[in-house]
C-alpha atoms as a PDB file:
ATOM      1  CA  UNK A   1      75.565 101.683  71.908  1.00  0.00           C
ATOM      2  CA  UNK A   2      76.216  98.582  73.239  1.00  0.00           C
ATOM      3  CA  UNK A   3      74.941  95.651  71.052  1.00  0.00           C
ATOM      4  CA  UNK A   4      72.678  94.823  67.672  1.00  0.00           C
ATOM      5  CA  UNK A   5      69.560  92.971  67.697  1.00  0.00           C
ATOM      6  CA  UNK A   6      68.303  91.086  64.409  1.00  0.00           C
ATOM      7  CA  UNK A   7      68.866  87.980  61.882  1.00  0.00           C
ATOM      8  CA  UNK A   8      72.793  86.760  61.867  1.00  0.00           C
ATOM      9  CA  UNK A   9      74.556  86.211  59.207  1.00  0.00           C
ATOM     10  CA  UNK A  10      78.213  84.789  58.581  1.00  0.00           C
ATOM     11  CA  UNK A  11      78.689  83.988  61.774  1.00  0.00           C
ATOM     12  CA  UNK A  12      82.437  83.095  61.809  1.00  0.00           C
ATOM     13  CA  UNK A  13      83.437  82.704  65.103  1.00  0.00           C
ATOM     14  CA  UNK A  14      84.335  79.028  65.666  1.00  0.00           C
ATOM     15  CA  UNK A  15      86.627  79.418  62.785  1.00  0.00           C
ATOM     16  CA  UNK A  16      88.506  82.325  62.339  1.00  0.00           C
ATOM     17  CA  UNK A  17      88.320  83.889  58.554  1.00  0.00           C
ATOM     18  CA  UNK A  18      90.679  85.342  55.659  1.00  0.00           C
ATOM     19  CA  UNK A  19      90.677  89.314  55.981  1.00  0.00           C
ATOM     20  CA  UNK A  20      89.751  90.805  53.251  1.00  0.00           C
ATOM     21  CA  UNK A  21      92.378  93.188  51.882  1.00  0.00           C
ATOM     22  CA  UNK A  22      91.912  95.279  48.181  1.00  0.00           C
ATOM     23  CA  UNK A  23      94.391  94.271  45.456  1.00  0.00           C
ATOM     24  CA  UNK A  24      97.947  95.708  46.312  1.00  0.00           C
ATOM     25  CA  UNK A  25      97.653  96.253  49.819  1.00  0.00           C
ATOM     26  CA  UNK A  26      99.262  94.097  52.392  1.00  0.00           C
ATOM     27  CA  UNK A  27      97.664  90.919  53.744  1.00  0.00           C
ATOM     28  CA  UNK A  28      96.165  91.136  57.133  1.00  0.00           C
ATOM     29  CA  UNK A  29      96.249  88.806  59.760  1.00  0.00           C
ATOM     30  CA  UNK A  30      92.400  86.101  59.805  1.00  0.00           C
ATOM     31  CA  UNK A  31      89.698  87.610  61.855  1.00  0.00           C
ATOM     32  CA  UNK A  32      86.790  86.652  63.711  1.00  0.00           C
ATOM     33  CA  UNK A  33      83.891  88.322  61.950  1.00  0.00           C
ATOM     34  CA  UNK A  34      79.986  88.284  62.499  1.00  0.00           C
ATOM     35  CA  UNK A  35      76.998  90.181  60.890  1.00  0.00           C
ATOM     36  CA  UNK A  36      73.363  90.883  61.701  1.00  0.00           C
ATOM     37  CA  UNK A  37      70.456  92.280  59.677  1.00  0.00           C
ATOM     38  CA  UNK A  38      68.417  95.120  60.300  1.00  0.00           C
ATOM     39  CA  UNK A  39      65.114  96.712  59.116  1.00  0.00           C
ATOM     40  CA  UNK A  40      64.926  99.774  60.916  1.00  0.00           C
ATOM     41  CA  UNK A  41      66.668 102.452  59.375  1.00  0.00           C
ATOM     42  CA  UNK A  42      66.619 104.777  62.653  1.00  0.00           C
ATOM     43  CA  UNK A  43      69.000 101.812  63.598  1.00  0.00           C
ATOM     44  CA  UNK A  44      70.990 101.771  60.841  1.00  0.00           C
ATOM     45  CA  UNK A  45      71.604 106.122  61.501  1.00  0.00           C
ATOM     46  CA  UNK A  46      71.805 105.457  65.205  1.00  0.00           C
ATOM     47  CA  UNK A  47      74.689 103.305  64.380  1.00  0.00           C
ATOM     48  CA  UNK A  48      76.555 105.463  61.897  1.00  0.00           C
ATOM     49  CA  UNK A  49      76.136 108.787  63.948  1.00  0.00           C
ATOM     50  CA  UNK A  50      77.641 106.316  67.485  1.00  0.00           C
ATOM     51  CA  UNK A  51      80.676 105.942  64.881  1.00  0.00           C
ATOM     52  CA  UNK A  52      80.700 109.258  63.812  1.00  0.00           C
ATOM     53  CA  UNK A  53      81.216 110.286  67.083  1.00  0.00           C
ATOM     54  CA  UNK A  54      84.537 108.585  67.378  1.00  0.00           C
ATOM     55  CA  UNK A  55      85.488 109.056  63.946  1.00  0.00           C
ATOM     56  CA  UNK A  56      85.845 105.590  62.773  1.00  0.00           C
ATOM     57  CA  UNK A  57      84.020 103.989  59.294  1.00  0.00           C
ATOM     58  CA  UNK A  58      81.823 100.730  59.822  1.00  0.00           C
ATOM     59  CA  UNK A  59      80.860  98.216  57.466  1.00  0.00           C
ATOM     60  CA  UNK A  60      77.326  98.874  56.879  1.00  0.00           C
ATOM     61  CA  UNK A  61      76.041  97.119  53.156  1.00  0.00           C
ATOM     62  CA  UNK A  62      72.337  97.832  51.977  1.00  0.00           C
ATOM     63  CA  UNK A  63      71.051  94.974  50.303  1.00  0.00           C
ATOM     64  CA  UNK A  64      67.570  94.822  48.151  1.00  0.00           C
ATOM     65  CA  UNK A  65      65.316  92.717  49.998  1.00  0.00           C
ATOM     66  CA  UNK A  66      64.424  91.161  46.492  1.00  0.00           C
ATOM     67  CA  UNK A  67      67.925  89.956  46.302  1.00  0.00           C
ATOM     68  CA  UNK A  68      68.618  88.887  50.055  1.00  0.00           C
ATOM     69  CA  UNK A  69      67.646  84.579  50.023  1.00  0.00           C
ATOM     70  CA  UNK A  70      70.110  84.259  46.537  1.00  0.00           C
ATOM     71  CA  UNK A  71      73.092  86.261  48.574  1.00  0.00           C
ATOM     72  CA  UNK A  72      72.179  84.546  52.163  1.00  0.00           C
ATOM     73  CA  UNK A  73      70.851  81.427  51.239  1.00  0.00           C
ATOM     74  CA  UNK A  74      67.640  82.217  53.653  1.00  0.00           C
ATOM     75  CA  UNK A  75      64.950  83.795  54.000  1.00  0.00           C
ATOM     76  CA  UNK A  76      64.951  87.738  54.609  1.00  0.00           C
ATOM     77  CA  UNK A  77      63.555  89.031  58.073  1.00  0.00           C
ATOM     78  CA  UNK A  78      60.092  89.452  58.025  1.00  0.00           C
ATOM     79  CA  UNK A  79      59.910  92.996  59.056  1.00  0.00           C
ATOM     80  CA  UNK A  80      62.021  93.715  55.623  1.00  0.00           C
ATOM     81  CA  UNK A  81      60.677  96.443  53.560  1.00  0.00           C
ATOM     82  CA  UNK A  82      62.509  97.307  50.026  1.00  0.00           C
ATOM     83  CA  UNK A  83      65.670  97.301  51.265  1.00  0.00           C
ATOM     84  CA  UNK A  84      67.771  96.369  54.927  1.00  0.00           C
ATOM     85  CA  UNK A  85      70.933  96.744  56.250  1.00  0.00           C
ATOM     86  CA  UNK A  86      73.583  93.984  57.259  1.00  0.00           C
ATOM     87  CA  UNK A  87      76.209  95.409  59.797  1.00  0.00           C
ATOM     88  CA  UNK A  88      79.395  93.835  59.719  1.00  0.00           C
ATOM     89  CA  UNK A  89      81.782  93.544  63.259  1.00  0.00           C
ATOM     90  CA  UNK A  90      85.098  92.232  63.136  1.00  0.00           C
ATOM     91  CA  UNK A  91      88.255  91.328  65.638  1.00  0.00           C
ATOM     92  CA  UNK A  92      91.710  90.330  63.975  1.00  0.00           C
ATOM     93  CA  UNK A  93      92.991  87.350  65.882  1.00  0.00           C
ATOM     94  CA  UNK A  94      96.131  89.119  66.600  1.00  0.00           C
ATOM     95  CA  UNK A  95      97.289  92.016  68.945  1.00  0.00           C
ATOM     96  CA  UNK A  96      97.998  95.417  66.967  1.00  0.00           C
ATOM     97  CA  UNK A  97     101.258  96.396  68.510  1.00  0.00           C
ATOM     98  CA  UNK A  98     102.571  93.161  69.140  1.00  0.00           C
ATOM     99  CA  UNK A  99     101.471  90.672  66.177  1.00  0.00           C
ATOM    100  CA  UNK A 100     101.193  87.910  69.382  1.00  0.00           C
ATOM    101  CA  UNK A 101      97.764  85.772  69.031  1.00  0.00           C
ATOM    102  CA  UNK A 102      95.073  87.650  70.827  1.00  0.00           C
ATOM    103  CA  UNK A 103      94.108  85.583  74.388  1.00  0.00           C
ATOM    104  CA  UNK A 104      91.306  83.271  74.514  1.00  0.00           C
ATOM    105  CA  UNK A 105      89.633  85.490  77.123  1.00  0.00           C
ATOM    106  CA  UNK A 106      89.401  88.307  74.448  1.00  0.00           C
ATOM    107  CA  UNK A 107      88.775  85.992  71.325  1.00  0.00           C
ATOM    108  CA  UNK A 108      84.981  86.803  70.920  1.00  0.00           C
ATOM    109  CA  UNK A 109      82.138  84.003  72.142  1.00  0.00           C
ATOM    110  CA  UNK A 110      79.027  82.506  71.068  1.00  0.00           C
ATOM    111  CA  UNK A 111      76.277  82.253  73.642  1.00  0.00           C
ATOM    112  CA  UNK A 112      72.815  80.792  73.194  1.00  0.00           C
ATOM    113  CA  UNK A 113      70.093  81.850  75.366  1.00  0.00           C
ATOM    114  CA  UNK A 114      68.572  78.491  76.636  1.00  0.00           C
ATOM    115  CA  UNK A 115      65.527  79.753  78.991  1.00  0.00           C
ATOM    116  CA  UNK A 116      66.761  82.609  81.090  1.00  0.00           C
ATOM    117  CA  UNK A 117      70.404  81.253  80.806  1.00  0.00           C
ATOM    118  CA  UNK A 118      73.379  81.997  78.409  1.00  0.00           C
ATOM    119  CA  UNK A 119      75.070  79.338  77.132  1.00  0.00           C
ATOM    120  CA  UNK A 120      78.580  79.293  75.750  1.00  0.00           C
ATOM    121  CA  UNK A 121      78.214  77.492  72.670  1.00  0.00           C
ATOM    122  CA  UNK A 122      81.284  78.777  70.594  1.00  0.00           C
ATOM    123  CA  UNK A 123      83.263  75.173  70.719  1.00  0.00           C
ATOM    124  CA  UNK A 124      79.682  73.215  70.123  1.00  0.00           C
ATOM    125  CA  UNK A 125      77.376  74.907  67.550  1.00  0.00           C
ATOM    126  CA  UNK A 126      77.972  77.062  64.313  1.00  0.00           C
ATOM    127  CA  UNK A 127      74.827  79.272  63.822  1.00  0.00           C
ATOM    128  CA  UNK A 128      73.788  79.253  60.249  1.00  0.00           C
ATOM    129  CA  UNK A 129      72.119  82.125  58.228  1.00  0.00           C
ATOM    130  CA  UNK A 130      68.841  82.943  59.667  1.00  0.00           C
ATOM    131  CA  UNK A 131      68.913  82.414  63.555  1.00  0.00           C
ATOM    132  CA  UNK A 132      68.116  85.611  65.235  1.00  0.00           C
ATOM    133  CA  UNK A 133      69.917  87.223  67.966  1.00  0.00           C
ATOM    134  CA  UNK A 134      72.753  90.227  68.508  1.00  0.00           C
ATOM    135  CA  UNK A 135      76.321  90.704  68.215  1.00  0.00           C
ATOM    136  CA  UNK A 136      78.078  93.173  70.743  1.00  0.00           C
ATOM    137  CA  UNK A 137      79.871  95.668  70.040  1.00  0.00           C
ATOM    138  CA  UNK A 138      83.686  96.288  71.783  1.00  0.00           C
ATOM    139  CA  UNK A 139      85.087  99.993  71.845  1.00  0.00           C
ATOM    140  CA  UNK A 140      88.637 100.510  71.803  1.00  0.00           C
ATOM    141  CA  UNK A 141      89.244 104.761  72.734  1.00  0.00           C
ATOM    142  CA  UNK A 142      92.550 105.736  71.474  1.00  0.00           C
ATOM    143  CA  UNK A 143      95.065 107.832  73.474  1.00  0.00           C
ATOM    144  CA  UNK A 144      95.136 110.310  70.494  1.00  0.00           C
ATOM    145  CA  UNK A 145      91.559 110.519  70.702  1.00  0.00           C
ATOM    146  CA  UNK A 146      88.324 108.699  68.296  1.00  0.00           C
ATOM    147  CA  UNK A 147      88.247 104.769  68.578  1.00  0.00           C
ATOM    148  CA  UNK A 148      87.175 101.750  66.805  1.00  0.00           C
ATOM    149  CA  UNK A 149      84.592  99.397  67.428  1.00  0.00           C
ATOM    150  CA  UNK A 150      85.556  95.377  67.028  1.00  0.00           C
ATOM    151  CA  UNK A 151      82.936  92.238  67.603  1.00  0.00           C
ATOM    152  CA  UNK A 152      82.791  91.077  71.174  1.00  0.00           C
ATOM    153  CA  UNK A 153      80.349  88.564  71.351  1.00  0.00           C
ATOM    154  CA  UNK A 154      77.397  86.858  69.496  1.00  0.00           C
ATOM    155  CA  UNK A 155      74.233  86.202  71.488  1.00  0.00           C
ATOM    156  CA  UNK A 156      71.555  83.291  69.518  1.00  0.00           C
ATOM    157  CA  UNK A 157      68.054  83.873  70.835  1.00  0.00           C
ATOM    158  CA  UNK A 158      66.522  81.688  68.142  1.00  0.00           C
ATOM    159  CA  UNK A 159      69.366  79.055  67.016  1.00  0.00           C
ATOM    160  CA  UNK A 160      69.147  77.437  63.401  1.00  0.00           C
ATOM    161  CA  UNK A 161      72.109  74.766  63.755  1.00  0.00           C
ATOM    162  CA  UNK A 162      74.172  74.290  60.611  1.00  0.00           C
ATOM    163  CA  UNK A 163      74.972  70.362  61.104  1.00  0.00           C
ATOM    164  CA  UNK A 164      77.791  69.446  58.445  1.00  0.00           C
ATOM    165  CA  UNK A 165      76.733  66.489  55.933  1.00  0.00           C
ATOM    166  CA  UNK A 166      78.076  63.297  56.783  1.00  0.00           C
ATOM    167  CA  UNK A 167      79.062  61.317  53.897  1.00  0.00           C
ATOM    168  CA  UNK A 168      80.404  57.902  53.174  1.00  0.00           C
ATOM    169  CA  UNK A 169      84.335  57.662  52.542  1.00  0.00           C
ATOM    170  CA  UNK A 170      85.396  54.656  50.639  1.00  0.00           C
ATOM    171  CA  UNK A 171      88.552  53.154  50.846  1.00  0.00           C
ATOM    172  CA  UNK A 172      91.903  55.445  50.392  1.00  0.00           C
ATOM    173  CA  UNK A 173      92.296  55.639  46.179  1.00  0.00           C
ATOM    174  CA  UNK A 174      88.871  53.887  45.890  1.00  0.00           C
ATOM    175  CA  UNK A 175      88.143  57.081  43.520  1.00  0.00           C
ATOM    176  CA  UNK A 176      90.190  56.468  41.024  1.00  0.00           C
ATOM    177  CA  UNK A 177      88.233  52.966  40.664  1.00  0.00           C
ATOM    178  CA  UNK A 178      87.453  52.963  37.040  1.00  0.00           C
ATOM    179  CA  UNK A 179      85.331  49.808  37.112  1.00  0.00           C
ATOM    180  CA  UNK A 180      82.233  49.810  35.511  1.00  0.00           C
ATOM    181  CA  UNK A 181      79.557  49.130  38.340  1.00  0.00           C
ATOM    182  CA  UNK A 182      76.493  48.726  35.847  1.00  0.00           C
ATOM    183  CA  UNK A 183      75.106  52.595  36.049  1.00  0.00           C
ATOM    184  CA  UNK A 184      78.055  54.731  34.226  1.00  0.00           C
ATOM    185  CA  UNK A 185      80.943  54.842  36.714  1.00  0.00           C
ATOM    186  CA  UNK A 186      77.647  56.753  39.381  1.00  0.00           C
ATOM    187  CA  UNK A 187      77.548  55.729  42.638  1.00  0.00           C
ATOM    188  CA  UNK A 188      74.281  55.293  44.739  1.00  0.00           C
ATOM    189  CA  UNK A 189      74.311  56.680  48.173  1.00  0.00           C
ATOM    190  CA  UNK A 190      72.826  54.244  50.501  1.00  0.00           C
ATOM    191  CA  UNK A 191      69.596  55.649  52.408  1.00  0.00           C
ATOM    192  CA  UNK A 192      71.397  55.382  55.402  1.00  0.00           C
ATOM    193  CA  UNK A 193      73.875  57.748  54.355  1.00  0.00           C
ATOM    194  CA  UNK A 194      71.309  60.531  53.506  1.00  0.00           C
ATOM    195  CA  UNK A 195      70.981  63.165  55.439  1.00  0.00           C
ATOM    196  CA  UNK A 196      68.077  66.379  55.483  1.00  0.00           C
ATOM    197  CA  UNK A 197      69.888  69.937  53.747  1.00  0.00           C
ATOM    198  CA  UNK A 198      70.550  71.981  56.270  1.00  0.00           C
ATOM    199  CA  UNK A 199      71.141  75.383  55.699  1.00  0.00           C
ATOM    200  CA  UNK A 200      74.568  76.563  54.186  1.00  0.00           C
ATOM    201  CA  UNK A 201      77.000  78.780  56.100  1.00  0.00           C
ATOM    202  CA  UNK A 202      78.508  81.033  53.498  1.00  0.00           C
ATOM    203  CA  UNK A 203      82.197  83.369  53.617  1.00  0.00           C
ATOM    204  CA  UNK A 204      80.844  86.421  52.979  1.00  0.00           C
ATOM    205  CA  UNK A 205      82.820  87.577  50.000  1.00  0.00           C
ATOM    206  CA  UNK A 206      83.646  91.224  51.157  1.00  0.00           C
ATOM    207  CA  UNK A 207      83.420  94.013  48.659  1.00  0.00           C
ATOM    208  CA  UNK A 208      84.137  96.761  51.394  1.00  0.00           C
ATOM    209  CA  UNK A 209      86.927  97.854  53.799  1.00  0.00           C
ATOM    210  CA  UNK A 210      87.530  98.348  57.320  1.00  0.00           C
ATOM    211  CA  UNK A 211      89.782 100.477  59.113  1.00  0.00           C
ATOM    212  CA  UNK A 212      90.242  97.513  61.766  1.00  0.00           C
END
């Protein structure tokens, strides 16, 4: 099994994120992390029995299709039935043995498909919630025997561009100005200085573990 085909989700690869750890046990080092949504459940087994096979857990969460646009702040994929299935892949940015940062030719990449040609995006665009595409999948066999399965790359087939809000900085301190401007201390935002809602890249706030 090679790579995962459907909606992404958290796609924190730009930015490298907080591990998530459960209360009391060490803090880990920040990871790249990336998740995609399926609605096939033959996927979904396919995926658990390739892990099976070299006896490592995954982060697989089931999520009621009823309750997927409050959690991901989009729409769910339209093939969704009562339920899907959002996969989780991770890489720590550092090297196991050695603690050193991990090299920039292993960090994982973001690549859009423009036409027939893959464009390394990573540096340039953060995909929001709701693009479509697939996130490889990068097997490391151990010398003792099993393995574990980190994100390689993120491939966007159908890019929704989270574009941060610009917004109008005053002076430095001009917000503790307690002058009364006429409207209650409010200030109006010029037109200009408007911009359309784009969609909202959320931290996934991780209820589950992973062995990696």
């Amino acid at each position: 099994m090679k790579k995962i085909e459907g909606m992404l989700v958290y796609v924190n690869v730009q930015e490298p994120v907080a591990a998530f750890v459960k209360p009391g046990v060490p803090p880990k080092p920040k990871e790249f992390k990336a998740s995609v949504v399926i609605t096939d459940k033959a996927i979904k087994k396919e995926y658990e029995k390739f892990a099976k096979s070299l006896d490592t857990l995954v982060s697989i969460k089931e999520v009621e299709t009823a309750e997927f646009k409050e959690i991901y702040k989009c729409d769910p994929p339209e093939a969704a039935g009562d339920e899907v299935w959002v996969i989780t892949l991770r890489k720590s940015t550092e090297l196991g043995k050695t603690g050193k940062p991990v090299p920039d030719q292993y960090k994982p990449r973001v690549y859009e498909r423009v036409g027939k040609t893959l464009v390394d995006v990573t540096a340039t665009k953060l995909p929001a919630n709701g693009s479509m595409g697939a996130i490889s999948l990068d097997v490391f066999m151990k010398t003792a025997g099993g393995g574990s399965i980190f994100l390689k790359n993120v491939l966007v087939t159908e890019m929704i561009e989270y574009v941060k809000e610009d917004r109008e900085e005053g002076e430095p301190g001009s917000e503790f100005d307690d002058a009364d401007d006429g409207d209650g201390g409010n200030v109006k935002v010029p037109a200009s200085a408007k911009t359309k809602a784009k969609a909202k890249p959320v931290v996934e706030d991780d209820d589950d573990s992973s062995p990696f």
